[in-house]
C-alpha atoms as a PDB file:
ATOM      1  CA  UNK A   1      38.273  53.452   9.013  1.00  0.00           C
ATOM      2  CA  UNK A   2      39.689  57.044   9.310  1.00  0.00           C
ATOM      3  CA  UNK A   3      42.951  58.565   8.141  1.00  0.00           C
ATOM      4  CA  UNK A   4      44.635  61.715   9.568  1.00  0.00           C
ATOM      5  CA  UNK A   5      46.373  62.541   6.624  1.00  0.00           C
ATOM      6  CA  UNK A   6      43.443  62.350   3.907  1.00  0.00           C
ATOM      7  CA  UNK A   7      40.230  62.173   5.874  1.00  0.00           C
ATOM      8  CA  UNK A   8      36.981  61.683   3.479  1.00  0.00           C
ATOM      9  CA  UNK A   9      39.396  60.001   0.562  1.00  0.00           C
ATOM     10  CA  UNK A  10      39.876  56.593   1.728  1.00  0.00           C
ATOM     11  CA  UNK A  11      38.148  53.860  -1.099  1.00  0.00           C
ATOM     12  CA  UNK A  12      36.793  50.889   0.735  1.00  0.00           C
ATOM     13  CA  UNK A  13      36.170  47.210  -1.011  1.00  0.00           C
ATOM     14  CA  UNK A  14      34.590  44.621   0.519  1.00  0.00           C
ATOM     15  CA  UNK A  15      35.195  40.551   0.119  1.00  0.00           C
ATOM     16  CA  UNK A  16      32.978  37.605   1.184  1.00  0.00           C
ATOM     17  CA  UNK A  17      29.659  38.764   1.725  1.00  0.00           C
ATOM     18  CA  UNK A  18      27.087  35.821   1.781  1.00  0.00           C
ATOM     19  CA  UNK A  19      25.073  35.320  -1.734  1.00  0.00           C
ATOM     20  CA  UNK A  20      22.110  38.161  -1.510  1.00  0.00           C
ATOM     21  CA  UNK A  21      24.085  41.131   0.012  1.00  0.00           C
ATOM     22  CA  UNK A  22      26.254  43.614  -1.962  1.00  0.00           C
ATOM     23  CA  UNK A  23      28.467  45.885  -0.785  1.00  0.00           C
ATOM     24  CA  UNK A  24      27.671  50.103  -2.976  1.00  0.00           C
ATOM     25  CA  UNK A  25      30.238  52.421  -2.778  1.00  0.00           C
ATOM     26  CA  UNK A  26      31.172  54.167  -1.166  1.00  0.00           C
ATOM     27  CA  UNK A  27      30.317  52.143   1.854  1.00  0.00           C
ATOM     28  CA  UNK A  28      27.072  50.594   2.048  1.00  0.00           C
ATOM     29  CA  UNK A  29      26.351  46.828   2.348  1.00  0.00           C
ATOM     30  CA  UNK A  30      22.467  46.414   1.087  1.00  0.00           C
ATOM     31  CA  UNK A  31      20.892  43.068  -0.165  1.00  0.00           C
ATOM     32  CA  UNK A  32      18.314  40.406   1.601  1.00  0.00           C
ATOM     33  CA  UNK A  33      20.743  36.867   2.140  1.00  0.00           C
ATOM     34  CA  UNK A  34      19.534  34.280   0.501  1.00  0.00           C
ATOM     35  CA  UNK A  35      21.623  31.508   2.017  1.00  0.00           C
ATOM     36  CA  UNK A  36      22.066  30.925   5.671  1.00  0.00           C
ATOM     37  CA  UNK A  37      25.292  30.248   7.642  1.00  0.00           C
ATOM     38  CA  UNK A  38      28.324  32.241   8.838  1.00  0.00           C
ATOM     39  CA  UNK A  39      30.178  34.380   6.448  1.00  0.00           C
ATOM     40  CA  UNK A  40      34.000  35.540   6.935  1.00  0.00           C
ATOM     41  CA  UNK A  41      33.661  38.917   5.499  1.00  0.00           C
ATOM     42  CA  UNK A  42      37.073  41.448   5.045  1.00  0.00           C
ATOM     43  CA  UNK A  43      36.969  44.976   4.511  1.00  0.00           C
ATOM     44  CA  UNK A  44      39.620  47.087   2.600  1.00  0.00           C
ATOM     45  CA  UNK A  45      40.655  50.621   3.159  1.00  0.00           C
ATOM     46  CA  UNK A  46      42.678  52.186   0.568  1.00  0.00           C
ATOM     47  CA  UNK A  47      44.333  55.888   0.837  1.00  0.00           C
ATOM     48  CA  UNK A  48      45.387  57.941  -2.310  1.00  0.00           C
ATOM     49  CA  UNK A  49      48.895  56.980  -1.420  1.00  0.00           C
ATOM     50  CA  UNK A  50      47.435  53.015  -1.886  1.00  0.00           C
ATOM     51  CA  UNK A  51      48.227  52.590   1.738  1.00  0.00           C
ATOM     52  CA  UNK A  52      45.780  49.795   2.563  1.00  0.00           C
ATOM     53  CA  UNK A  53      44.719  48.343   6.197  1.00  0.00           C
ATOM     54  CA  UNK A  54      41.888  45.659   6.731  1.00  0.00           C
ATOM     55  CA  UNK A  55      39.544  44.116   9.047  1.00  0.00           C
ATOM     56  CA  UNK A  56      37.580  41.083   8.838  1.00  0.00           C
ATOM     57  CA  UNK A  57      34.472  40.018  10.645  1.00  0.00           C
ATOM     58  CA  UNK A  58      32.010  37.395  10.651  1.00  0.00           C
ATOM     59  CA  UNK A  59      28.201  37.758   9.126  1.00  0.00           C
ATOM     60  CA  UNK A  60      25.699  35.108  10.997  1.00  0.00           C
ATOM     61  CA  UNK A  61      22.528  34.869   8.679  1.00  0.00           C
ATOM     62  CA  UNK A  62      19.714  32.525  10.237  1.00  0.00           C
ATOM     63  CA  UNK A  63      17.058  30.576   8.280  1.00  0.00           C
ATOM     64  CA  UNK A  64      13.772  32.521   7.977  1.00  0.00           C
ATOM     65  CA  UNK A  65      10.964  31.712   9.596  1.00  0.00           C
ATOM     66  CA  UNK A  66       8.299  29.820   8.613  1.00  0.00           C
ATOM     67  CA  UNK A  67       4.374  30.136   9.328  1.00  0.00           C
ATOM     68  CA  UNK A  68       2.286  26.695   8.519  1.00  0.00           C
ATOM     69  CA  UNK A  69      -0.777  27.912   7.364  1.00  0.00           C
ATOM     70  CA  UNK A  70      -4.002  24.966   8.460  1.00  0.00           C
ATOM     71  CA  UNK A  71      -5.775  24.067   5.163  1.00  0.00           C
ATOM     72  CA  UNK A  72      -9.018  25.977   5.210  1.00  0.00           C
ATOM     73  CA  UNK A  73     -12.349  24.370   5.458  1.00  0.00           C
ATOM     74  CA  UNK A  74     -14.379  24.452   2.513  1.00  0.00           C
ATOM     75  CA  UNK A  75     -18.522  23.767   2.435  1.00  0.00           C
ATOM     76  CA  UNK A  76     -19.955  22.125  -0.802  1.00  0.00           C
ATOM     77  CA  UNK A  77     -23.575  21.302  -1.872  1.00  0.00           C
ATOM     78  CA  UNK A  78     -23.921  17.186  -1.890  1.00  0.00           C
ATOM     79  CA  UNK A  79     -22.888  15.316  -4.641  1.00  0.00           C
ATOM     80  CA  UNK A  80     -20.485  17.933  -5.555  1.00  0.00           C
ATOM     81  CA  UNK A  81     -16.850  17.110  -6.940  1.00  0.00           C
ATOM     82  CA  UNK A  82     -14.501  18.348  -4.567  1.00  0.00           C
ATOM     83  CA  UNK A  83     -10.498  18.597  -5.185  1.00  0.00           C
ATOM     84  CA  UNK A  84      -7.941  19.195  -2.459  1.00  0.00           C
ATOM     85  CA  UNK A  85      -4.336  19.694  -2.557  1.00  0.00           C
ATOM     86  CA  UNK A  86      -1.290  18.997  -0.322  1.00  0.00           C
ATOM     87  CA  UNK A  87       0.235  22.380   0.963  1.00  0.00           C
ATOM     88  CA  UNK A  88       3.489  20.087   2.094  1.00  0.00           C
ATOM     89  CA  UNK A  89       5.924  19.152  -1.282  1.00  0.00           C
ATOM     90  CA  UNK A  90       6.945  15.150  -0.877  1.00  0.00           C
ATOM     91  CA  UNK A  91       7.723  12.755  -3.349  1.00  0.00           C
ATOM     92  CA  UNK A  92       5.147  10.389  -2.544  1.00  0.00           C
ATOM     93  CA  UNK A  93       1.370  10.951  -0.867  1.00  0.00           C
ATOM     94  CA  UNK A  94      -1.333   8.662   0.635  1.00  0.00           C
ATOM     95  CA  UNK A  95      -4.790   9.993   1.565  1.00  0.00           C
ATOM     96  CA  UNK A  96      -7.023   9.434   4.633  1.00  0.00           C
ATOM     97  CA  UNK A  97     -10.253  10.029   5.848  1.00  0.00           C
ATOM     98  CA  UNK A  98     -11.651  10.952   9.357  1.00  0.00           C
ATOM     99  CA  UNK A  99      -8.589   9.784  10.562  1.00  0.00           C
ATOM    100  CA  UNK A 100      -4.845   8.762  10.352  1.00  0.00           C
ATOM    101  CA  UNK A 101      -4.169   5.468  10.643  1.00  0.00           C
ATOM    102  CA  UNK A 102      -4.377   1.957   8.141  1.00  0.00           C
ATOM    103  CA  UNK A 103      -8.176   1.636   8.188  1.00  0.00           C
ATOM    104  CA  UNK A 104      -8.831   5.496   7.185  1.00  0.00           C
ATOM    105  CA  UNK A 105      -6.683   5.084   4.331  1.00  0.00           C
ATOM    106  CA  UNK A 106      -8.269   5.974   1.307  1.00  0.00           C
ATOM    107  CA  UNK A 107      -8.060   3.436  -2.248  1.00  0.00           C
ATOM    108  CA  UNK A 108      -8.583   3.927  -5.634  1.00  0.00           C
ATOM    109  CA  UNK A 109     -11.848   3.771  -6.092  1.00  0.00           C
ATOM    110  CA  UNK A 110     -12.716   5.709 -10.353  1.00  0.00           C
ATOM    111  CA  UNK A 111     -16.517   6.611  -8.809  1.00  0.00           C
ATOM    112  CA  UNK A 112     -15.674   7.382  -5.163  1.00  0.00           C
ATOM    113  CA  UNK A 113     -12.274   9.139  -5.235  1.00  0.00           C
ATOM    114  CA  UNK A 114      -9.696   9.380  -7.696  1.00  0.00           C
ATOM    115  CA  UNK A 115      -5.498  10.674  -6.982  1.00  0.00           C
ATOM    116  CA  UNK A 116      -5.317   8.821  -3.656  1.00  0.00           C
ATOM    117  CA  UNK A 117      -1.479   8.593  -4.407  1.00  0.00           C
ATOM    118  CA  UNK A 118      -1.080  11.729  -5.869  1.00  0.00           C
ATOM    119  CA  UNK A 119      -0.724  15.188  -4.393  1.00  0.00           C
ATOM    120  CA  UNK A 120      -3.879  16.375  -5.148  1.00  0.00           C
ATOM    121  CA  UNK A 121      -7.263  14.183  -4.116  1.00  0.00           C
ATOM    122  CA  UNK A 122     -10.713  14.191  -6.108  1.00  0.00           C
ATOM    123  CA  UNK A 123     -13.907  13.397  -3.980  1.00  0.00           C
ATOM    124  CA  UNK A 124     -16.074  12.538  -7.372  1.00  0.00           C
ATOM    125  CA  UNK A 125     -19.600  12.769  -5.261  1.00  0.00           C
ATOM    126  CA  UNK A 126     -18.863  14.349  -1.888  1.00  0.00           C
ATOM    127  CA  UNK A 127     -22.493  13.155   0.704  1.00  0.00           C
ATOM    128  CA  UNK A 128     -21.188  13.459   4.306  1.00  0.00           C
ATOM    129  CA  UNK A 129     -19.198  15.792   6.219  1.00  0.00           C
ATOM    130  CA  UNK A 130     -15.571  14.699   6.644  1.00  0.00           C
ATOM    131  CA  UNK A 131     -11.996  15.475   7.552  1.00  0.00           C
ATOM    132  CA  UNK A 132      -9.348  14.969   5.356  1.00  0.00           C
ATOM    133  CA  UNK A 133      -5.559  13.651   5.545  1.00  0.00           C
ATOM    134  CA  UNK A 134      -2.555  13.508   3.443  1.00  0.00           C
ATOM    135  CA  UNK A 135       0.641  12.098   4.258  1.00  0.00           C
ATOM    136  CA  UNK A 136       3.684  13.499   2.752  1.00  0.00           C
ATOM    137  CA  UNK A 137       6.785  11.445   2.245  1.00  0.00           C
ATOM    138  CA  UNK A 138      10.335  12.418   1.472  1.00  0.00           C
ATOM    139  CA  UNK A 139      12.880  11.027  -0.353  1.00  0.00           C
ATOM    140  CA  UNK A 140      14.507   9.373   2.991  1.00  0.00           C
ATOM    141  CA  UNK A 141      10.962   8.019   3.869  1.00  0.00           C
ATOM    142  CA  UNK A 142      10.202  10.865   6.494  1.00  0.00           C
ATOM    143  CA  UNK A 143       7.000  11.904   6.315  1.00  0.00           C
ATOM    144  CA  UNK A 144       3.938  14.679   7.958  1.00  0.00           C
ATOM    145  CA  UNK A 145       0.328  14.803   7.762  1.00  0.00           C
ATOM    146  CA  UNK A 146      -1.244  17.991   5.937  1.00  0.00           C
ATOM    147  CA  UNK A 147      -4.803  18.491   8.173  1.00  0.00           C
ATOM    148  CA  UNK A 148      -7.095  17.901   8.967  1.00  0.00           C
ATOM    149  CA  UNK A 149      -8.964  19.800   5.543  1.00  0.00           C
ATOM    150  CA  UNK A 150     -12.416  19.560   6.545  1.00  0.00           C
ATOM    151  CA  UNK A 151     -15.879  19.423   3.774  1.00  0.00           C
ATOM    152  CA  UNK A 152     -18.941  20.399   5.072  1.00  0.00           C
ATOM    153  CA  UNK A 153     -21.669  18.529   3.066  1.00  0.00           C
ATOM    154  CA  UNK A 154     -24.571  21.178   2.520  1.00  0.00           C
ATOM    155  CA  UNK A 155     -27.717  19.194   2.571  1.00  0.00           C
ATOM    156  CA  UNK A 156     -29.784  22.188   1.623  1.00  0.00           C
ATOM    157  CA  UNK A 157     -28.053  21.949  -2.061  1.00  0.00           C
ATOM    158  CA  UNK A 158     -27.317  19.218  -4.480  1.00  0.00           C
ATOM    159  CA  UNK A 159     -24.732  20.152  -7.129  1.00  0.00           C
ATOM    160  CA  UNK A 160     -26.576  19.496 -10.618  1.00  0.00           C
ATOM    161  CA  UNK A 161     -24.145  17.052 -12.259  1.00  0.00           C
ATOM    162  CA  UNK A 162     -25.213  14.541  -9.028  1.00  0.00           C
ATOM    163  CA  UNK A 163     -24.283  10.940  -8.910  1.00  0.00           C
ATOM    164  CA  UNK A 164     -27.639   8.731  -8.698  1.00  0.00           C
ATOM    165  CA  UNK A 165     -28.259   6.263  -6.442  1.00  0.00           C
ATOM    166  CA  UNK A 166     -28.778   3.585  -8.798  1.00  0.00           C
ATOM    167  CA  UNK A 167     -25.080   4.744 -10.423  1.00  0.00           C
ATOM    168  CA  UNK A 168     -23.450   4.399  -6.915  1.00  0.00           C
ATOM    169  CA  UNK A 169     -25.160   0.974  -6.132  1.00  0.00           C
ATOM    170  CA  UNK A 170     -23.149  -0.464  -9.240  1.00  0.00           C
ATOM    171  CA  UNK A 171     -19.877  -0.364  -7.006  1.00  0.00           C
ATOM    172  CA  UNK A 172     -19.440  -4.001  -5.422  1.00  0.00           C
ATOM    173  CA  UNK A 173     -20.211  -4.209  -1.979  1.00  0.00           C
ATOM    174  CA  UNK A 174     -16.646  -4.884   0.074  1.00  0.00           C
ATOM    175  CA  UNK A 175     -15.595  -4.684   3.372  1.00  0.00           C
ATOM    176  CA  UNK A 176     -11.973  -5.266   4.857  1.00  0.00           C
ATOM    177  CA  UNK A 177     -11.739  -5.978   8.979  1.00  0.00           C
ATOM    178  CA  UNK A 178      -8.483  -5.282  10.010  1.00  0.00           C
ATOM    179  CA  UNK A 179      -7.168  -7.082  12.536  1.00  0.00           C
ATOM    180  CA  UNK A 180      -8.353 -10.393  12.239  1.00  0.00           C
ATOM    181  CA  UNK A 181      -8.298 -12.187  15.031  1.00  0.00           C
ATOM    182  CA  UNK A 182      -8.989  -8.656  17.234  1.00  0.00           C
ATOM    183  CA  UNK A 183      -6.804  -7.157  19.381  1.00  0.00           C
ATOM    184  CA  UNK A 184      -7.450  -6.411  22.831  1.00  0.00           C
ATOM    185  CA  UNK A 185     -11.266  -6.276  21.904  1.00  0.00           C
ATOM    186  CA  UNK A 186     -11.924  -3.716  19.219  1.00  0.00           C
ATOM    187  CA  UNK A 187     -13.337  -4.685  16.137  1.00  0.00           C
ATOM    188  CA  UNK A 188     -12.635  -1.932  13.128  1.00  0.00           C
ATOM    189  CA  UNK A 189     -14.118  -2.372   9.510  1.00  0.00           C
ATOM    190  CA  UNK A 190     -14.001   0.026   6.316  1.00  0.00           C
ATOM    191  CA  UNK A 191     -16.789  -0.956   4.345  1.00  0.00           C
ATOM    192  CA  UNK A 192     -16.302   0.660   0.631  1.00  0.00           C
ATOM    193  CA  UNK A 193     -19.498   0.316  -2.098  1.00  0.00           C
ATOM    194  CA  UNK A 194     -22.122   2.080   0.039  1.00  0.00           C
ATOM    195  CA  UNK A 195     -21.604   5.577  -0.318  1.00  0.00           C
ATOM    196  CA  UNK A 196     -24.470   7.952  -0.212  1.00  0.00           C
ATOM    197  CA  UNK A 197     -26.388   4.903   0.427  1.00  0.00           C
ATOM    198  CA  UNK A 198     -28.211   3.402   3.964  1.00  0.00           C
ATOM    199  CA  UNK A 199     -26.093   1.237   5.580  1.00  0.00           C
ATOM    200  CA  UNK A 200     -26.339  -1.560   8.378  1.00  0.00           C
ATOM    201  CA  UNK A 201     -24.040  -3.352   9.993  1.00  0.00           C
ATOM    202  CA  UNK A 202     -24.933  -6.276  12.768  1.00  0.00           C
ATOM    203  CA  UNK A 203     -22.633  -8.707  14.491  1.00  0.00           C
ATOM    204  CA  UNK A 204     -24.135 -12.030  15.523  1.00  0.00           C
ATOM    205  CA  UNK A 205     -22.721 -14.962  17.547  1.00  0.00           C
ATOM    206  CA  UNK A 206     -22.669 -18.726  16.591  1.00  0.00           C
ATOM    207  CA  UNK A 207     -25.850 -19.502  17.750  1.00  0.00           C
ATOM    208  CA  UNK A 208     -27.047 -16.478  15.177  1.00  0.00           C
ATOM    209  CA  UNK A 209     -27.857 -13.737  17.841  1.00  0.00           C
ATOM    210  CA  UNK A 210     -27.174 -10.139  17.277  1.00  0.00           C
ATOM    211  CA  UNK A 211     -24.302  -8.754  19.955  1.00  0.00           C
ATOM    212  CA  UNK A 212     -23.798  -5.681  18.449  1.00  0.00           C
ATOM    213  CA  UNK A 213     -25.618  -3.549  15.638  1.00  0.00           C
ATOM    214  CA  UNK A 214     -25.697   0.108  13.643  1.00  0.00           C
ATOM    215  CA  UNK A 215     -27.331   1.663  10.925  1.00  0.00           C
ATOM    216  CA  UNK A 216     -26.003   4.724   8.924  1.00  0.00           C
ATOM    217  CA  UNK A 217     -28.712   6.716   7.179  1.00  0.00           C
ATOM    218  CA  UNK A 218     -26.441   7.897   4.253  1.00  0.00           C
ATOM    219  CA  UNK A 219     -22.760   6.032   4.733  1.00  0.00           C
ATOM    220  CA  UNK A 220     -19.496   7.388   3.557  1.00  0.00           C
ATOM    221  CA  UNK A 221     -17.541   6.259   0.719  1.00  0.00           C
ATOM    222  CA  UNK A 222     -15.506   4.295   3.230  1.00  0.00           C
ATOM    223  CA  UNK A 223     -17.596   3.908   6.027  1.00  0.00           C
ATOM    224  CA  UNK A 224     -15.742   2.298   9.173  1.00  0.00           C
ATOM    225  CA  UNK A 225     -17.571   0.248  11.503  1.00  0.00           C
ATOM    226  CA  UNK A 226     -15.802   0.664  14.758  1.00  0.00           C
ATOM    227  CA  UNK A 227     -16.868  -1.520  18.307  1.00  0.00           C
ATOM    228  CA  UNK A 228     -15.653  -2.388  21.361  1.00  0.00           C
ATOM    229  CA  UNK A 229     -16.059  -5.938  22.067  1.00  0.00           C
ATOM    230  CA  UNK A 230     -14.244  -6.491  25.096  1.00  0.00           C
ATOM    231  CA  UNK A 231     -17.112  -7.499  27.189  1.00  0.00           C
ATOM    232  CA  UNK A 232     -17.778 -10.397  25.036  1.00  0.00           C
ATOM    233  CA  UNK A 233     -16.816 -13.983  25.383  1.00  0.00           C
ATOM    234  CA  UNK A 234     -13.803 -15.086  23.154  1.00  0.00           C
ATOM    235  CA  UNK A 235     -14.637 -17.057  20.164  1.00  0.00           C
ATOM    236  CA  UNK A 236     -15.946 -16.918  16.707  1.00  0.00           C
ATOM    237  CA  UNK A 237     -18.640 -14.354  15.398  1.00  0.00           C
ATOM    238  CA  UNK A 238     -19.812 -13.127  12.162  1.00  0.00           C
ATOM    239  CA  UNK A 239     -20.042  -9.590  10.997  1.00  0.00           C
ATOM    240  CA  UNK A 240     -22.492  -8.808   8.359  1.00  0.00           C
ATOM    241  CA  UNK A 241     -23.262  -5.122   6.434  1.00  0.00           C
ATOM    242  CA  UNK A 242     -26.349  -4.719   4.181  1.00  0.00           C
ATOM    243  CA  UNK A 243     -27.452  -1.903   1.881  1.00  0.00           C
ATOM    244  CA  UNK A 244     -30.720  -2.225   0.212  1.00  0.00           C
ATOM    245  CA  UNK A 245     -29.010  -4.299  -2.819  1.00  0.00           C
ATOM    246  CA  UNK A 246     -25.584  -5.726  -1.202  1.00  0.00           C
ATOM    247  CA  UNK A 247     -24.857  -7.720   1.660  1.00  0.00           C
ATOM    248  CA  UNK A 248     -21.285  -8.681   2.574  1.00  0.00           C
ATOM    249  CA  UNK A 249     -20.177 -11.190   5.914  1.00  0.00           C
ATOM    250  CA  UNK A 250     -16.703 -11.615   7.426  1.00  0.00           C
ATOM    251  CA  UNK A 251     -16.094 -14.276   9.988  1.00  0.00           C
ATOM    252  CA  UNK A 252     -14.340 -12.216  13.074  1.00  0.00           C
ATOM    253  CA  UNK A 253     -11.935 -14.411  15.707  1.00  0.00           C
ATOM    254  CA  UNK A 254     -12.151 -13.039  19.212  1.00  0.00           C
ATOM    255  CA  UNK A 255      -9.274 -14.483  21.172  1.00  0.00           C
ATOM    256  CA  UNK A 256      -8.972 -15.489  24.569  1.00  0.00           C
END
């Protein structure tokens, strides 16, 4: 604004400024927005006869940016306790394992892993190298995956407060084989009770021979057995796992 008459005297005021910004006489508009959308904003001239013109115009303030930061990797001696934390806020969390679907889903287990639920997860006797999951829900059931945050078991080191073997042998043996009958051939187990332990897993037909067989030197907490079976005639089979004090067997359908 200029005036003729009375140049240098006019007394501006400003109206409708987004929250964050204020307008400092005698005519600066300073501040960092805080809320983003499209403000109508007027500005006031006033002359030392109280002559007044105006002039409005429109503030656009966009949404900040924001950078997603990948969880870091962190390296532990084995049988350390290891926490990790979801970097996304939700109002409900599950935890996975090595990957992201049902059978890498992560339970409750007070000597394995404790929060599985929770936002923050508690690997009570870390042994093997792994990735990590978490998915976030919101309040309208939308959910993400924070990931993968990856533990890299030092087997050079074993944290002093260890869990025993013995100690770790005490969890029951289970194992859960989802689906059942199999679907388009492939066979996928989580076996839980086994961790830091050897592990074996064999399938065997009717007639008691083995079709399919693996051993794990030291098995994860929730070790999944994972086969392809589509070469294999349709039928019945039984899958058996084995550590040195536990054995478990499932009957598996294969269908036509």
């Amino acid at each position: 604004f200029t005036d003729a008459e009375t140049p240098g005297s006019l007394t501006l005021s400003v109206s409708g400024l987004p929250a964050g910004l204020n307008f400092v006489p005698p005519a600066t508009i300073s501040g960092t927005p805080s809320v983003s959308g499209v403000s109508s904003v007027t500005v006031k001239a006033t002359d030392p006869g109280s002559l007044t013109a105006g002039n409005t115009f429109s503030i656009t303030v966009s949404p900040a940016s924001v950078v997603v930061v990948p969880p870091g990797s962190q390296t532990a001696c084995r049988s350390s306790v290891v926490v990790l934390n979801a970097t996304t806020t939700g109002v409900r969390y599950e935890w996975y394992k090595n990957g992201t679907s049902a059978p890498f889903k992560l339970t409750e287990i007070a000597s394995i892993q404790k929060g599985t639920a929770t936002s923050s997860l508690t690997v009570v006797s870390v042994q093997t190298t792994a990735s990590y999951y978490v998915k976030v829900f919101q309040a309208n059931n939308s959910f993400t995956f924070d990931g993968p945050f990856v533990v890299t078991v030092n087997y050079g080191c074993t944290a002093p407060a260890r869990v025993a073997a013995s100690e770790v042998a005490e969890v029951p043996l289970t194992m859960t084989l989802t689906p059942n009958p199999l679907v388009d051939g492939q066979l996928r187990a989580v076996v839980r009770g086994a961790a830091g332990q050897a592990l074996s897993a064999e399938l065997v037909d009717v007639s008691g021979r083995t079709v399919k067989a693996q051993v794990w030197p030291v098995a994860d907490a929730e070790q999944v057995v994972a086969w392809d079976v589509t070469a294999r005639p349709s039928g019945m089979y039984i899958l058996r796992v084995q550590t040195g004090k536990q054995r478990q067997a499932l009957k598996v359908v294969k269908p036509d």
